[in-house]
N, C-alpha and C. Protein backbone atom coordinates (compact mmCIF):
# COMPACT_ATOMS: atom_id res chain seq x y z
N UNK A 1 0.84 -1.17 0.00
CA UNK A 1 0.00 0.00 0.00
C UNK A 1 0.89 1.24 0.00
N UNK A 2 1.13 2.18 -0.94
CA UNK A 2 1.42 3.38 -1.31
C UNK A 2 0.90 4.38 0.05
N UNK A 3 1.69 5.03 1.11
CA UNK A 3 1.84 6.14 2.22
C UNK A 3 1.11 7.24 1.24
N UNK A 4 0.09 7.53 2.27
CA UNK A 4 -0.61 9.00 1.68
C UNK A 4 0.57 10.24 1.99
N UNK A 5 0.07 11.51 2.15
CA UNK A 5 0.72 12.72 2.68
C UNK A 5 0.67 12.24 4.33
N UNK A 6 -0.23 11.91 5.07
CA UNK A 6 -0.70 11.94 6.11
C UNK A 6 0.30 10.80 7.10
N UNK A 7 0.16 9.85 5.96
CA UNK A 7 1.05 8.40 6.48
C UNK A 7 2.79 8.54 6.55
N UNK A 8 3.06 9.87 5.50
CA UNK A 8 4.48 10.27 5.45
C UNK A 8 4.70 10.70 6.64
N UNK A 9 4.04 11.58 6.82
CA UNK A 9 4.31 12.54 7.83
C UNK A 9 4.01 12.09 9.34
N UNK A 10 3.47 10.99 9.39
CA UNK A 10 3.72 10.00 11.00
C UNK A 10 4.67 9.39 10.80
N UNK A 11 5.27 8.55 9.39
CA UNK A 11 6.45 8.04 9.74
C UNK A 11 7.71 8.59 10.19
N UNK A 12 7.70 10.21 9.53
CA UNK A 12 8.38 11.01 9.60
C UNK A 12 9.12 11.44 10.60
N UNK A 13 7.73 11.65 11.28
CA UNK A 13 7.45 12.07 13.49
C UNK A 13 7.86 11.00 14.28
N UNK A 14 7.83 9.85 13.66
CA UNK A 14 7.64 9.13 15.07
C UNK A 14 9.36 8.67 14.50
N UNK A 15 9.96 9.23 13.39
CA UNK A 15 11.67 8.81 13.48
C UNK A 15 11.80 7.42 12.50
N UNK A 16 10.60 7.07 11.86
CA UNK A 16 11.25 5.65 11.34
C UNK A 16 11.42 5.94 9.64
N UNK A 17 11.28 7.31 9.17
CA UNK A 17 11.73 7.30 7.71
C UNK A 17 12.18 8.64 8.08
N UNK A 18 13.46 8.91 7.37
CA UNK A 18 13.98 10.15 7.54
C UNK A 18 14.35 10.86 5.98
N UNK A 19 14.12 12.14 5.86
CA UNK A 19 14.25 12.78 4.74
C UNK A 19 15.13 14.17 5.08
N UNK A 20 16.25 14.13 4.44
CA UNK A 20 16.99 15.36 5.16
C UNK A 20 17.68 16.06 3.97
N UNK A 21 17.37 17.37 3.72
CA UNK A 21 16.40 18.39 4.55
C UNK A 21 15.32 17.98 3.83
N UNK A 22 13.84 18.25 4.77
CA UNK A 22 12.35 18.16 4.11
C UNK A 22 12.15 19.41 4.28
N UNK A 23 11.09 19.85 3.27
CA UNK A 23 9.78 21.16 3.83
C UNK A 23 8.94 20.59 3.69
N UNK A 24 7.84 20.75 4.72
CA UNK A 24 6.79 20.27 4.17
C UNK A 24 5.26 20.74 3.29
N UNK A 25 6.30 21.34 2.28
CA UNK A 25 5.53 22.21 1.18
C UNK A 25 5.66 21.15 -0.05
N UNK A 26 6.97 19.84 0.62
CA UNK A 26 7.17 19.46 -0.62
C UNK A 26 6.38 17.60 -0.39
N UNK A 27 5.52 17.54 0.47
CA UNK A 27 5.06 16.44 0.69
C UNK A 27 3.80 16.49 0.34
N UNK A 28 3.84 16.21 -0.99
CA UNK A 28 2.45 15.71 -2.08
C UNK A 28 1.68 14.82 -1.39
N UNK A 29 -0.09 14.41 -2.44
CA UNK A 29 -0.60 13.53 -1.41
C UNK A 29 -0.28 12.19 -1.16
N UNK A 30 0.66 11.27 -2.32
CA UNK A 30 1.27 10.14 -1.63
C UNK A 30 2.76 10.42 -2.33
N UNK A 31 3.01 11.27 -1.99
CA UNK A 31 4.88 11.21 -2.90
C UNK A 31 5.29 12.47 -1.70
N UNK A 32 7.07 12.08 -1.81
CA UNK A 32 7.53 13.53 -1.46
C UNK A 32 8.72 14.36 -2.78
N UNK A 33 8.23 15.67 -3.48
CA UNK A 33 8.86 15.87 -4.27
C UNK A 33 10.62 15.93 -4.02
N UNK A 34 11.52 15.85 -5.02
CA UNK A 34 12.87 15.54 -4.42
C UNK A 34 13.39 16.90 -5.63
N UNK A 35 14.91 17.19 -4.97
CA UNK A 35 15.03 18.36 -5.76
C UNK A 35 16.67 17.71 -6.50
N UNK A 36 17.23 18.28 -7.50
CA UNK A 36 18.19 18.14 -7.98
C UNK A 36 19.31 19.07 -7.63
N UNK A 37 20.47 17.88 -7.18
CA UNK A 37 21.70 18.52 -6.88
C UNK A 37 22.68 19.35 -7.26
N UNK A 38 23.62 19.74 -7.18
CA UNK A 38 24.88 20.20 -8.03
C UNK A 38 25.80 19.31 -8.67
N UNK A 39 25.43 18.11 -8.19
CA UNK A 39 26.32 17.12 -8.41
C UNK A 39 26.32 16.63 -9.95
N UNK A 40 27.06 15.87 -10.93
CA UNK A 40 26.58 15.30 -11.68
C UNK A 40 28.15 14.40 -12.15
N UNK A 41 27.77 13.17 -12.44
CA UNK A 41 28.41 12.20 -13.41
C UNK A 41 28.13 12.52 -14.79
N UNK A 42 29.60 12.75 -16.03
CA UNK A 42 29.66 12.50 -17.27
C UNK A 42 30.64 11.53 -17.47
N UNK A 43 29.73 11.06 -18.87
CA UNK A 43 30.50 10.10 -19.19
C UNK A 43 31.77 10.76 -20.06
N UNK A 44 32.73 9.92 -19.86
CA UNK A 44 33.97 10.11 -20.97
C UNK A 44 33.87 9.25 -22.59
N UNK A 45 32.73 9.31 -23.37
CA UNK A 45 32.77 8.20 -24.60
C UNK A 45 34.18 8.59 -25.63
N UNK A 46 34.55 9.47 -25.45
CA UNK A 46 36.23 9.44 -25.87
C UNK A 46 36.92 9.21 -25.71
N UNK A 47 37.08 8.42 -24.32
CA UNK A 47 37.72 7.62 -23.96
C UNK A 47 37.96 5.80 -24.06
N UNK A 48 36.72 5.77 -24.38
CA UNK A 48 36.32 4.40 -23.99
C UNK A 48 35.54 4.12 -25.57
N UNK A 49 35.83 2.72 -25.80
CA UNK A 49 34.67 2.29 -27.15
C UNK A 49 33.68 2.01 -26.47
N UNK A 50 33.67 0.57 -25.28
CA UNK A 50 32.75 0.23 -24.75
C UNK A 50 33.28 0.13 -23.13
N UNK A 51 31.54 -0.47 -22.34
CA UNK A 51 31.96 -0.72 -20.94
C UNK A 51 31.69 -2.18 -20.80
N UNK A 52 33.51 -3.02 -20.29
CA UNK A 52 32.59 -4.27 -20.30
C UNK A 52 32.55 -4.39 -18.78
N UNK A 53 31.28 -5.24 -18.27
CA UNK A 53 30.55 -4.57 -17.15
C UNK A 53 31.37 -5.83 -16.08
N UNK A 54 32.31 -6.55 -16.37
CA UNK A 54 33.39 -7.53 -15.81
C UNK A 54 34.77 -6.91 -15.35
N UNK A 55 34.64 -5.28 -15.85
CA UNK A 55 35.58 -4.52 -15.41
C UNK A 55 35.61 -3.00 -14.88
N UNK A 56 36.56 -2.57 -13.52
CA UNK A 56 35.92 -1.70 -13.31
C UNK A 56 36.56 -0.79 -14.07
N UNK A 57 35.81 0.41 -14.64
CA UNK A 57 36.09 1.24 -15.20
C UNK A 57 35.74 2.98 -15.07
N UNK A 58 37.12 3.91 -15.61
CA UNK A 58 36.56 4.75 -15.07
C UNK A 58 36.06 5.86 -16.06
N UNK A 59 35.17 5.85 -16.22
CA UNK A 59 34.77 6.55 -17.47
C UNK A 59 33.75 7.80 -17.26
N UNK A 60 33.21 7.71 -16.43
CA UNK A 60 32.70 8.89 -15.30
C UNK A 60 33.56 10.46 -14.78
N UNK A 61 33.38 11.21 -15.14
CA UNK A 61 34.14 12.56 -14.45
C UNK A 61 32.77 13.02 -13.10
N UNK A 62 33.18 13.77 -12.32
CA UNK A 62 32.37 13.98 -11.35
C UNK A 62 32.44 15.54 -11.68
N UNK A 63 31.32 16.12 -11.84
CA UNK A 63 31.44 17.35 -12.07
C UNK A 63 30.43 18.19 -11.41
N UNK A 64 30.64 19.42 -10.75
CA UNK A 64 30.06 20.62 -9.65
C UNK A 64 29.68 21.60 -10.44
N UNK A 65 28.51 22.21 -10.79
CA UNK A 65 28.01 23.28 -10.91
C UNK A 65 27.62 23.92 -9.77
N UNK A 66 27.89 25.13 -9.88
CA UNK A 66 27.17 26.61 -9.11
C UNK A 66 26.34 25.80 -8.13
N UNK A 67 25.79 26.30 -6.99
CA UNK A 67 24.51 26.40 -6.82
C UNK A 67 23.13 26.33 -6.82
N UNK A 68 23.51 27.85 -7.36
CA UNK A 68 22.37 28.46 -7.81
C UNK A 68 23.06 28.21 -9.51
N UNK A 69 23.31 27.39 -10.04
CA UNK A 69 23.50 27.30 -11.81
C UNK A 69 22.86 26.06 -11.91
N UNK A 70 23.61 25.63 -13.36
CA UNK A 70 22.09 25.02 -13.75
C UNK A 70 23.49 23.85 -14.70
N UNK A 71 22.43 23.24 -15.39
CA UNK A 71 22.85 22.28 -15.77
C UNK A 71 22.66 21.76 -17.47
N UNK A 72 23.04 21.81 -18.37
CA UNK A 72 22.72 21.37 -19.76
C UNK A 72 22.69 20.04 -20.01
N UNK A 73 21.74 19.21 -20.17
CA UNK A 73 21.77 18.04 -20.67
C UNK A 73 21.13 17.96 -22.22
N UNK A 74 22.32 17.33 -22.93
CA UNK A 74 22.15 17.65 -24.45
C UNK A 74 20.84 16.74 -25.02
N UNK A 75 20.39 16.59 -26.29
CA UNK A 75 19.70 15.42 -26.60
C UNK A 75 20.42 14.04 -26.63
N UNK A 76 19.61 13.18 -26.26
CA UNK A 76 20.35 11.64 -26.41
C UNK A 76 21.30 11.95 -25.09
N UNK A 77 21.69 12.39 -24.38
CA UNK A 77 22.87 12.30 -23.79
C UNK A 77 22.40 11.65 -22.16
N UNK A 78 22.99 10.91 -21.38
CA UNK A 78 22.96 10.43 -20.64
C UNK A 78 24.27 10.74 -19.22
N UNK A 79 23.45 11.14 -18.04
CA UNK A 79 24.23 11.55 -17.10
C UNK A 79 23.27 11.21 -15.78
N UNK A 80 24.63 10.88 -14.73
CA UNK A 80 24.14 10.83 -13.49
C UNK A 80 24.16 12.03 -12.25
N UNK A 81 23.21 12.30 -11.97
CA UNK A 81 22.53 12.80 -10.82
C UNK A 81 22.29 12.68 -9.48
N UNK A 82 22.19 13.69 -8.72
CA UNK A 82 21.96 13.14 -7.59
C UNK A 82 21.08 14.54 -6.92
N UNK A 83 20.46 13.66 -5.86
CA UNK A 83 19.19 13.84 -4.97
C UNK A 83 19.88 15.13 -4.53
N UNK A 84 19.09 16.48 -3.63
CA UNK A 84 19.44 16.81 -2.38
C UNK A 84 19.62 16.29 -1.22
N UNK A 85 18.08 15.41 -1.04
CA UNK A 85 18.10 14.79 -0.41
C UNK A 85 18.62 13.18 0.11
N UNK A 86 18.51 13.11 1.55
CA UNK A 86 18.96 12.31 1.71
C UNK A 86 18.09 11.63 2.19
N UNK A 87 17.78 10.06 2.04
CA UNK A 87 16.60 9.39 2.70
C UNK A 87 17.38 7.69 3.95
N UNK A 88 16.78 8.06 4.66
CA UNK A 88 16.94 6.71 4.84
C UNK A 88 15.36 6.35 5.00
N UNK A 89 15.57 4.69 4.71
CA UNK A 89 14.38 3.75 4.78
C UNK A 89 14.32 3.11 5.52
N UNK A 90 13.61 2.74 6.63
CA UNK A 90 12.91 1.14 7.64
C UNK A 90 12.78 0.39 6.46
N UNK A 91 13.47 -0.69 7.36
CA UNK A 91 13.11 -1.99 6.82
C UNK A 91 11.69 -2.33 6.79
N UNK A 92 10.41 -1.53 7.60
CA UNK A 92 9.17 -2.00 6.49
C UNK A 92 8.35 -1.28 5.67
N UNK A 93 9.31 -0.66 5.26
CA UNK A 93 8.87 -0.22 3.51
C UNK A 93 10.03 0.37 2.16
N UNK A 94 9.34 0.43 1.05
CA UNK A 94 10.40 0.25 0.05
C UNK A 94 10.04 2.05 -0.18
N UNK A 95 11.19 2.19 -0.61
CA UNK A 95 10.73 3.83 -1.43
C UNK A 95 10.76 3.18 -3.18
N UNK A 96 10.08 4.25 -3.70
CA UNK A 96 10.15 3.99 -5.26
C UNK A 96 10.08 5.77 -5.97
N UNK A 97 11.20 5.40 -6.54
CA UNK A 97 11.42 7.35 -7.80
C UNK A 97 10.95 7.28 -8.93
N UNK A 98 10.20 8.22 -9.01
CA UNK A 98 9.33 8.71 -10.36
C UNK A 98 9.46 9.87 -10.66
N UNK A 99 9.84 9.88 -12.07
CA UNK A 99 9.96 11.70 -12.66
C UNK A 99 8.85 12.21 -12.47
N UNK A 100 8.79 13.37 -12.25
CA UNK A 100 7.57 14.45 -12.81
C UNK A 100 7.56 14.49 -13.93
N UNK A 101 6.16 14.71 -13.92
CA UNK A 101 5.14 14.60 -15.38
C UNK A 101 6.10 15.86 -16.59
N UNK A 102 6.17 17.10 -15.42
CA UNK A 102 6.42 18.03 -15.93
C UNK A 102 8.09 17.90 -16.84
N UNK A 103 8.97 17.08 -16.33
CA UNK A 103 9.80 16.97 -16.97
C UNK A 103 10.27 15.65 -17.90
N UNK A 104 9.13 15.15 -17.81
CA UNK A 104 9.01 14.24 -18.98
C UNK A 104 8.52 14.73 -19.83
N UNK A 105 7.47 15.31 -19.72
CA UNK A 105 7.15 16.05 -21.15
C UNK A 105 8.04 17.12 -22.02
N UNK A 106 9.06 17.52 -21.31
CA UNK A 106 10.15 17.96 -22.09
C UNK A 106 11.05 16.83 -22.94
N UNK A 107 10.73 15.56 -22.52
CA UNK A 107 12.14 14.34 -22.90
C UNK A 107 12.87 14.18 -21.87
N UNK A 108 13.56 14.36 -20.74
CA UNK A 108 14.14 14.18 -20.07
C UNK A 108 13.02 13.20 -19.04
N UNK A 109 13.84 12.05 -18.76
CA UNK A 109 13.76 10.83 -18.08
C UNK A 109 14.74 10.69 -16.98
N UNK A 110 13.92 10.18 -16.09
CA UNK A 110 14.65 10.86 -14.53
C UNK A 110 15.87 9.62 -13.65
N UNK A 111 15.10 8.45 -14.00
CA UNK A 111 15.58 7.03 -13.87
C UNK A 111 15.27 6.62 -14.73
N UNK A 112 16.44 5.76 -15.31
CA UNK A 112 16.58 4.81 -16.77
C UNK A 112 16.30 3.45 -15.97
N UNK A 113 16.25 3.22 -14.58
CA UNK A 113 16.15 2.11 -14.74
C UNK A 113 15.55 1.76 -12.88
N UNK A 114 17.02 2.48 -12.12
CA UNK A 114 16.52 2.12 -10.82
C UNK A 114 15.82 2.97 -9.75
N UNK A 115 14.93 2.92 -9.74
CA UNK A 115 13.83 3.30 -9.25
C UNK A 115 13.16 2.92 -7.67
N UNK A 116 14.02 1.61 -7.23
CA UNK A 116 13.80 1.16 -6.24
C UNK A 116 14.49 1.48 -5.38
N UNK A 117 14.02 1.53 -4.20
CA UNK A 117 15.00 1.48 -2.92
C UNK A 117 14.87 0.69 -1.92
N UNK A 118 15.49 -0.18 -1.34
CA UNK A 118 15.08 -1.30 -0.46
C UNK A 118 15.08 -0.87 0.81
N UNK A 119 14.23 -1.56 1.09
CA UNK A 119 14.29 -1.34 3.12
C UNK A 119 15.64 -1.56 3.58
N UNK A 120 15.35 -0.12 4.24
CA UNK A 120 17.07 -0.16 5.10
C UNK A 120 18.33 0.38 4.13
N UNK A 121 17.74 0.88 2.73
CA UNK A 121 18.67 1.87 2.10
C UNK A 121 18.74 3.22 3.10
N UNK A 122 19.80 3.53 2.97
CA UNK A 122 20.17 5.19 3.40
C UNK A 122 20.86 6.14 2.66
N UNK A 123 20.89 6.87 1.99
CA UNK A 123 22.08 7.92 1.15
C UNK A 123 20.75 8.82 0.59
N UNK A 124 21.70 9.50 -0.34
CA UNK A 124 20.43 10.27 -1.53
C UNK A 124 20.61 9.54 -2.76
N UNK A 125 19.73 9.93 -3.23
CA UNK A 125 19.05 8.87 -4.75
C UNK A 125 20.06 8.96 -5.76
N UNK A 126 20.99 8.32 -6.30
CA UNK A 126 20.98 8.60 -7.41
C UNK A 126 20.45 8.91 -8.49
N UNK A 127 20.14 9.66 -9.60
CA UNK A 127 19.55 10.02 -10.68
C UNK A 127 20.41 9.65 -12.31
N UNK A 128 19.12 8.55 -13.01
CA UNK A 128 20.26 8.09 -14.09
C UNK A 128 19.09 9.00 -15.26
N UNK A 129 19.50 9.85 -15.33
CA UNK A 129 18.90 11.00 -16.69
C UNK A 129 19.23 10.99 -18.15
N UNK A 130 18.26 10.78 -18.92
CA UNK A 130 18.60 10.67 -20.28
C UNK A 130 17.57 11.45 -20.98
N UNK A 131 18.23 12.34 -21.68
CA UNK A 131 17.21 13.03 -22.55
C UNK A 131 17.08 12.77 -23.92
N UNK A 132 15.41 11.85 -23.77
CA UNK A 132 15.39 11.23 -25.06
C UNK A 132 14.80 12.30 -26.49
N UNK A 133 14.85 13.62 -26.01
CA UNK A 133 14.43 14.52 -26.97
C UNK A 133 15.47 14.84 -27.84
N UNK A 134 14.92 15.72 -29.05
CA UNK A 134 16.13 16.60 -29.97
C UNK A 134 16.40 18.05 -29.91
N UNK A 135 16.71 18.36 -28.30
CA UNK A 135 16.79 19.77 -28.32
C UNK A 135 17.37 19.92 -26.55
N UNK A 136 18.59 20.02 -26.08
CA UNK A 136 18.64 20.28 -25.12
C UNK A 136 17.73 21.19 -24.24
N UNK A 137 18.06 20.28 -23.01
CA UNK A 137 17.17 20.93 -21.80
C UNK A 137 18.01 21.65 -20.68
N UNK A 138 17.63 23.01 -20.19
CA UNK A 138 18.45 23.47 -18.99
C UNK A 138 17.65 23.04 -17.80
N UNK A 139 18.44 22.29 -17.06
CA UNK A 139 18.53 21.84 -15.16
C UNK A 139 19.12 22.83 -14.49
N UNK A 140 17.99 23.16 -13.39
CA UNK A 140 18.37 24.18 -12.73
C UNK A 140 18.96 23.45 -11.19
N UNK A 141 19.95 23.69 -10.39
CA UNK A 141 20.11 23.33 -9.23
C UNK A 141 19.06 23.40 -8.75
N UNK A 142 18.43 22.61 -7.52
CA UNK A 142 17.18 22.89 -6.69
C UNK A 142 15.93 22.64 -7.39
N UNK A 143 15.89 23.00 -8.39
CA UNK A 143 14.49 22.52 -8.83
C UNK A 143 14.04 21.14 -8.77
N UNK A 144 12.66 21.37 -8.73
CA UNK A 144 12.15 19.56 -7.94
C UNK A 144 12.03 19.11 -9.39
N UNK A 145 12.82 17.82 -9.19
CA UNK A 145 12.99 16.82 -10.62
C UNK A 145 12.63 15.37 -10.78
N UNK A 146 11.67 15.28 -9.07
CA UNK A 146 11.16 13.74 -9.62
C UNK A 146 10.53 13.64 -7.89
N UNK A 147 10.00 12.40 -7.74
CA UNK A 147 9.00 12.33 -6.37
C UNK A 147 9.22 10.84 -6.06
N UNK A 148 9.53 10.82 -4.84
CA UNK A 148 9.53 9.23 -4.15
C UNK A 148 8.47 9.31 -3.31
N UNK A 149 8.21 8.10 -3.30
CA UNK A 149 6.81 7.44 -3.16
C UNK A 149 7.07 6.50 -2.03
N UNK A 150 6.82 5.85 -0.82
CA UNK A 150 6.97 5.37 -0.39
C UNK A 150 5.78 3.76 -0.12
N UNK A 151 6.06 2.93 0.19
CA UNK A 151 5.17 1.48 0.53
C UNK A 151 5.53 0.65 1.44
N UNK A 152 4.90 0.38 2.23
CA UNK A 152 4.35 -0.55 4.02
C UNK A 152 4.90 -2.04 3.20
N UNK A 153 5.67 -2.88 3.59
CA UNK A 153 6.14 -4.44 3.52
C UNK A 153 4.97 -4.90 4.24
N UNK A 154 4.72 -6.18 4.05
CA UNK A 154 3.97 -7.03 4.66
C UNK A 154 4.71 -7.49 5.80
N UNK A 155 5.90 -7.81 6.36
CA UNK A 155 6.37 -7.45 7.51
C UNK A 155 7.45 -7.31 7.18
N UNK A 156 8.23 -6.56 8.13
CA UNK A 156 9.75 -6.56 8.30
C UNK A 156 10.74 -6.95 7.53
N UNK A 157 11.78 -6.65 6.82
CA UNK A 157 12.58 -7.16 6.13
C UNK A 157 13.81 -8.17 6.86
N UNK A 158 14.22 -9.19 6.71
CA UNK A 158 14.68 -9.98 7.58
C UNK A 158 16.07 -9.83 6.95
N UNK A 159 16.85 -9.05 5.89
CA UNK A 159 17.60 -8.48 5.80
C UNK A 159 17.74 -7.26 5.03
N UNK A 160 17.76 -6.28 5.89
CA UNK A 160 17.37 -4.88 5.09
C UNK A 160 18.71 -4.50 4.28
N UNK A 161 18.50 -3.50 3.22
CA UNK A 161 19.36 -3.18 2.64
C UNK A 161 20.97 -2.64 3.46
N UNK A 162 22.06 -2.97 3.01
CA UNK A 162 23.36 -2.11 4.15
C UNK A 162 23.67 -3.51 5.12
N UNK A 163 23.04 -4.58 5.21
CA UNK A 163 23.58 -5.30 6.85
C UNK A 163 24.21 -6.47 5.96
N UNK A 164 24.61 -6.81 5.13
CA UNK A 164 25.52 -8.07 4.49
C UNK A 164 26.75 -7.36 3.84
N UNK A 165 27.80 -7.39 4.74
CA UNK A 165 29.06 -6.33 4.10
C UNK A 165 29.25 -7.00 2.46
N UNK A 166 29.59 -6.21 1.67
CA UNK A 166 30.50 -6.02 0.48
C UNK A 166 28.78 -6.68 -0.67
N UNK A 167 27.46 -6.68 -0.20
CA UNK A 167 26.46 -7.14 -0.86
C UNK A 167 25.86 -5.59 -1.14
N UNK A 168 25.82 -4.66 -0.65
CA UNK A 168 25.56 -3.23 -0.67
C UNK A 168 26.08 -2.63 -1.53
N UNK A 169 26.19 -2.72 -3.00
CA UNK A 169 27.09 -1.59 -2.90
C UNK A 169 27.27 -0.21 -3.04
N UNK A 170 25.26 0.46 -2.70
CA UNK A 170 25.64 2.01 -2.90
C UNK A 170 25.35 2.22 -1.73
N UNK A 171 25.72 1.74 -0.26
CA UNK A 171 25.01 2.29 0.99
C UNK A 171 25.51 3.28 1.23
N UNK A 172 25.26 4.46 1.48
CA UNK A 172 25.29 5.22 2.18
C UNK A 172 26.16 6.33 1.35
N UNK A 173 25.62 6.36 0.08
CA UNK A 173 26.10 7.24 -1.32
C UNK A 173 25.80 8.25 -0.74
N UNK A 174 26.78 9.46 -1.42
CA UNK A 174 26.19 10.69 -1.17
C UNK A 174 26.25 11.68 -2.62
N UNK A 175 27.18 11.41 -3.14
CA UNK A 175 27.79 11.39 -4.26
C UNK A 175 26.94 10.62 -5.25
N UNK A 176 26.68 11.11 -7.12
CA UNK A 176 26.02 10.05 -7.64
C UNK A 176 27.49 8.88 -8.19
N UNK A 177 26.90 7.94 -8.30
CA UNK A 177 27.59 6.81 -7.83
C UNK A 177 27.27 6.10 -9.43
N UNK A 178 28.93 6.08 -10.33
CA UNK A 178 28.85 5.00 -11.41
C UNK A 178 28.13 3.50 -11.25
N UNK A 179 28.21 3.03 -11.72
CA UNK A 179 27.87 1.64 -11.54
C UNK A 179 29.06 0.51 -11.43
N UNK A 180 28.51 -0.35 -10.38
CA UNK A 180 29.27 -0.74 -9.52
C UNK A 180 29.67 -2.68 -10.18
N UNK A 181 28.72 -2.24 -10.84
CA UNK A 181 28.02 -4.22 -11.60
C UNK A 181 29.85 -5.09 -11.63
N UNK A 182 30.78 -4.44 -11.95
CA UNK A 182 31.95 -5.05 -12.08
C UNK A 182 31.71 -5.95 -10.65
N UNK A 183 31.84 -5.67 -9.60
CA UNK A 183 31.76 -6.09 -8.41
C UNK A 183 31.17 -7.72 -8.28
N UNK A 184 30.17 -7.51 -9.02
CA UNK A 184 29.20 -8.80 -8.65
C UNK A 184 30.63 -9.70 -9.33
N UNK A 185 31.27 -9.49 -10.41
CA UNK A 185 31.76 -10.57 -11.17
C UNK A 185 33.22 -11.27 -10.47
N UNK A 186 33.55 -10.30 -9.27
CA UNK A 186 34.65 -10.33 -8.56
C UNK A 186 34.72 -11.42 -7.35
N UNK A 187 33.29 -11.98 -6.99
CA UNK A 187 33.20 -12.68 -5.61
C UNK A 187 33.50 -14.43 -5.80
């Protein structure tokens, strides 16, 4: 069952989902809107032909805009993002990220893929953005760029996300975070 506004905001109070920083101007009736960082991952494709996902690679630059600046994401082009916020989750419920309407209808797609967050994740969201339009879009720091949603488990998670060392591997991201998939092929 999908947390109304009402259901956020007791989990909120009573300490078992944390959102840092919240206003609560930005807690819709079952979502809380999330805003976009300064942060961002580009890729290097001049560097690299391909990624094979058996190796780690570094093909990612980490790059800081302003503030208060903004951000160009070209057409077709693909970059990682990250939350303001920071969430952690109880193990009994999942969060789930969804773009706004409003910036899909420009082409820009907010998560290409992961969308989930497991009970007992903690960090801020990564954002995997691709703008499938033909006309770049300007990202402004701060502006709200997508809404997590939260949902009640049927009980308890009997291992929440973060408690099996080296099985985690974005706990407690703060930074948006390449992909890690080489890892799995290493154990």
């Amino acid at each position: 069952m999908i947390l109304s506004d009402k259901d956020i905001k007791a989990q909120i109070k009573k300490g078992a989902l944390k959102i840092e920083p919240l206003s609560l101007k930005d807690i819709q009736p079952a979502s809380v809107d999330i805003h976009l960082d300064s942060r961002f991952i580009i890729f290097k494709n001049y560097q690299h032909a391909l990624i094979d996902v058996k190796e780690k690679t570094d093909n990612g630059e980490l790059v800081t805009v302003e503030k208060d600046g903004y951000f160009i994401i070209h057409p077709h082009e693909f970059v990682l993002g990250n939350s303001v916020e920071r969430f952690t989750i109880p193990s009994t419920m999942v969060g789930r990220l969804e773009g706004r309407s409003s910036i899909g209808r420009l082409g820009v797609i907010v998560h290409a893929t992961a969308g989930f967050f497991d009970p007992g994740f903690s960090g801020n969201a990564t954002l995997e953005m691709f703008n499938i339009s033909n006309i770049a879009v300007k990202l402004y720091v701060n502006m709200r760029i997508g809404q997590m949603s939260f949902e009640m488990l049927s009980s308890p998670a009997d291992i929440p996300y973060g408690t099996v060392k080296g099985r985690n591997k974005y706990k407690e991201q703060s930074d948006p975070l390449a992909s890690m998939i080489w890892q799995d092929f290493n154990k």
